[in-house]
C-alpha atoms as a PDB file:
ATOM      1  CA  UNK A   1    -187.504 143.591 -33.255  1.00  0.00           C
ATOM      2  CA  UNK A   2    -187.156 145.371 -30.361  1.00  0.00           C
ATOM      3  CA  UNK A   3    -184.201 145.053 -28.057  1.00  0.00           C
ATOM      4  CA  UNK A   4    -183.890 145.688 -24.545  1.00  0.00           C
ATOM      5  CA  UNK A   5    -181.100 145.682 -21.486  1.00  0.00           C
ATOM      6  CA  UNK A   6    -181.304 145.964 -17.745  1.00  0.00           C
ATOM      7  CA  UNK A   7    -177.837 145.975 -16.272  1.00  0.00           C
ATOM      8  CA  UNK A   8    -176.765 146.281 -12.554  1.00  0.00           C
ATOM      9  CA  UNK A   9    -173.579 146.233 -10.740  1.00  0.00           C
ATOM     10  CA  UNK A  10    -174.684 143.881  -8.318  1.00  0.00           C
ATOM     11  CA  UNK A  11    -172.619 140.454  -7.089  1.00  0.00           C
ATOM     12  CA  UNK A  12    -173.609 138.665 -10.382  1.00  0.00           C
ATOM     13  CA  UNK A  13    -175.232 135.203 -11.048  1.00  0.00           C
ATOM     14  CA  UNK A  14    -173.020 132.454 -10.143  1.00  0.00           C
ATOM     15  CA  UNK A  15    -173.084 129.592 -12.597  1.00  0.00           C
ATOM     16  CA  UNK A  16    -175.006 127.347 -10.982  1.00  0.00           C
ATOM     17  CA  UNK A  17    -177.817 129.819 -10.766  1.00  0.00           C
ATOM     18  CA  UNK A  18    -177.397 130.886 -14.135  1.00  0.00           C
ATOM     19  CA  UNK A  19    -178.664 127.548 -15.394  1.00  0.00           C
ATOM     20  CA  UNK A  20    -181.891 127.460 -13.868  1.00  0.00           C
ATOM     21  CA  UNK A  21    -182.556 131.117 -13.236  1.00  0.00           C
ATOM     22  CA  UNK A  22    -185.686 131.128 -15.809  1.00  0.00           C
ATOM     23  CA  UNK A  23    -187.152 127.618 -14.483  1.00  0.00           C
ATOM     24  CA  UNK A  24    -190.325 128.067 -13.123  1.00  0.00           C
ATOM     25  CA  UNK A  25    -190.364 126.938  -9.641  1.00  0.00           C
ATOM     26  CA  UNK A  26    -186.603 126.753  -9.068  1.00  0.00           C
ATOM     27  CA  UNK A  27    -185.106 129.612  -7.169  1.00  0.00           C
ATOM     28  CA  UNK A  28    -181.402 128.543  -7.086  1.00  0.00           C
ATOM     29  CA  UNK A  29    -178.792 127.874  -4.104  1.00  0.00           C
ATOM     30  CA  UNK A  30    -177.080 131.174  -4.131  1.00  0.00           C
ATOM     31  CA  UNK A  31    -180.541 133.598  -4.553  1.00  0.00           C
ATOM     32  CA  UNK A  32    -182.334 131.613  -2.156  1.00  0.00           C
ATOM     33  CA  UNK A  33    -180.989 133.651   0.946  1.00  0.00           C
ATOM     34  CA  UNK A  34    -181.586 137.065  -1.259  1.00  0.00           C
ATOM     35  CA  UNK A  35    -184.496 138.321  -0.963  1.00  0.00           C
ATOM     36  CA  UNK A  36    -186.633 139.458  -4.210  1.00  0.00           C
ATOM     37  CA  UNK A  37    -184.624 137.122  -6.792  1.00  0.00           C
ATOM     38  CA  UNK A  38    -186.975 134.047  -6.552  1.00  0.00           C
ATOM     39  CA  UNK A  39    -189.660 135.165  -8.621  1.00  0.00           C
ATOM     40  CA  UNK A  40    -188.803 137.626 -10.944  1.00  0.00           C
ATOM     41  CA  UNK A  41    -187.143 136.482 -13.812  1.00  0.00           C
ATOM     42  CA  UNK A  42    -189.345 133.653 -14.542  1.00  0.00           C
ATOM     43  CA  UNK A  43    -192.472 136.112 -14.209  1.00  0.00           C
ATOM     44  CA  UNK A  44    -190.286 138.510 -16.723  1.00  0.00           C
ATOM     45  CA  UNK A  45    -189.810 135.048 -19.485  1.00  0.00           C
ATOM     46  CA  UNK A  46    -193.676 133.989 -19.332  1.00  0.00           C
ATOM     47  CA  UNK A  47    -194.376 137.749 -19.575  1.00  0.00           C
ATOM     48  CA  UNK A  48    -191.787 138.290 -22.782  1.00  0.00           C
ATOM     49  CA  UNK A  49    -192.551 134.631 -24.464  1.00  0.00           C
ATOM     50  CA  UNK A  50    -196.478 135.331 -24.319  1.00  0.00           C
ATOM     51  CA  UNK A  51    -195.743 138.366 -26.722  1.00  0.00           C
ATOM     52  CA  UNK A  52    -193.661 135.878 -29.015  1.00  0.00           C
ATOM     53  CA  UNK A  53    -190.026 137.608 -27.467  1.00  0.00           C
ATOM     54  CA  UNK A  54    -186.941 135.829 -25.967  1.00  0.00           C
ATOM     55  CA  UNK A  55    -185.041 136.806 -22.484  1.00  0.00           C
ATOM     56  CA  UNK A  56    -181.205 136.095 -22.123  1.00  0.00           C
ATOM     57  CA  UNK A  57    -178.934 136.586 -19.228  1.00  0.00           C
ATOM     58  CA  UNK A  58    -175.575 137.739 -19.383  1.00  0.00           C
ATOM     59  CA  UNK A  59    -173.648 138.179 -15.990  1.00  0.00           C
ATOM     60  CA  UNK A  60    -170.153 138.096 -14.055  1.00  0.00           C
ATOM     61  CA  UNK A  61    -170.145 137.265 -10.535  1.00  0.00           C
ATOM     62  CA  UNK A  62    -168.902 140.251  -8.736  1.00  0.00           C
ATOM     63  CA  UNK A  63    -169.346 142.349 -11.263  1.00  0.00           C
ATOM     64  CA  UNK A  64    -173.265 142.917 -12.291  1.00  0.00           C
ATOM     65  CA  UNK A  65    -175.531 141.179 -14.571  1.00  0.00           C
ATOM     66  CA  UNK A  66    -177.354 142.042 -17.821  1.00  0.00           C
ATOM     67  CA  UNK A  67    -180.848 140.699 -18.920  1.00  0.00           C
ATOM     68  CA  UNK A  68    -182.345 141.335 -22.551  1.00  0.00           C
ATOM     69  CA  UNK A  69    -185.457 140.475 -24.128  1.00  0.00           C
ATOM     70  CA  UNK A  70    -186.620 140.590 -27.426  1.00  0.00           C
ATOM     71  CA  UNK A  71    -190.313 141.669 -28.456  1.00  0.00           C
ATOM     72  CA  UNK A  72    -191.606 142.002 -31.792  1.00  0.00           C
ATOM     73  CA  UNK A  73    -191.948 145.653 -32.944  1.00  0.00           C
ATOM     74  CA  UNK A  74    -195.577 146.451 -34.151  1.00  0.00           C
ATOM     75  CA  UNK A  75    -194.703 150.660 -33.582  1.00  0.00           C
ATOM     76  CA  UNK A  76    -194.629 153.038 -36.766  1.00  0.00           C
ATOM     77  CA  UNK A  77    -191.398 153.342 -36.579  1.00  0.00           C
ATOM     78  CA  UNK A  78    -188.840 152.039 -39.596  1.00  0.00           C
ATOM     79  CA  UNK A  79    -187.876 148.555 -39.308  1.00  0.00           C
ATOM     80  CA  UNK A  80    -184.457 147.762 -38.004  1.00  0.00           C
ATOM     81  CA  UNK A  81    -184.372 151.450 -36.275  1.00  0.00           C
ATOM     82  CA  UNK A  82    -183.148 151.281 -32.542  1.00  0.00           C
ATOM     83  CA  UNK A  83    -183.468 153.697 -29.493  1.00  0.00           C
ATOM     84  CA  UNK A  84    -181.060 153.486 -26.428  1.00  0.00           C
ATOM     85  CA  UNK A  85    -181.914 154.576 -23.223  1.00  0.00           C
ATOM     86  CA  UNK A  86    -179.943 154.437 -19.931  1.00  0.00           C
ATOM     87  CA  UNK A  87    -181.095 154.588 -16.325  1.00  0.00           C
ATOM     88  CA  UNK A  88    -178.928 154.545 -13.578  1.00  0.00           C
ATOM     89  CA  UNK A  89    -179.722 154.158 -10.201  1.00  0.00           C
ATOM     90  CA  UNK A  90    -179.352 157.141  -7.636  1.00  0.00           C
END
């Protein structure tokens, strides 16, 4: 499997958002006034679970948030071998 983060230091996911965040259709309370956090992360789950992976969130308000997603690993590459990469934002 391959395994990959996005973090951010952002203001975080507050709980009630956290809950529904993947529902299709639902944009929650505290994102609706925030621009560009409607759509994504459901687009990112149908995208990840129609190549058979999983998406997780992992967050704390006022501090930054975390998503991961799973996707099977067809590469050459060893099984079980793992690359990390980190971006950072300018």
């Amino acid at each position: 499997m391959l395994v990959t983060s996005v973090a951010d230091q952002g203001p975080g996911i507050d709980s009630i958002d956290q809950n529904m965040i993947f529902d299709s259709f639902t944009a929650g309370a505290a994102s609706a006034s925030r621009a560009g956090h409607r759509h994504g992360p459901r687009i990112a789950k149908a995208i990840v679970e129609a190549h058979g992976g999983t998406i997780s969130l992992t967050t704390q308000p006022g501090r930054g948030s975390v998503f991961s997603f799973t996707l099977r690993w067809l590469g050459n590459g060893a099984p079980g071998r793992h690359a990390s990469v980190q971006y950072s934002r300018f």
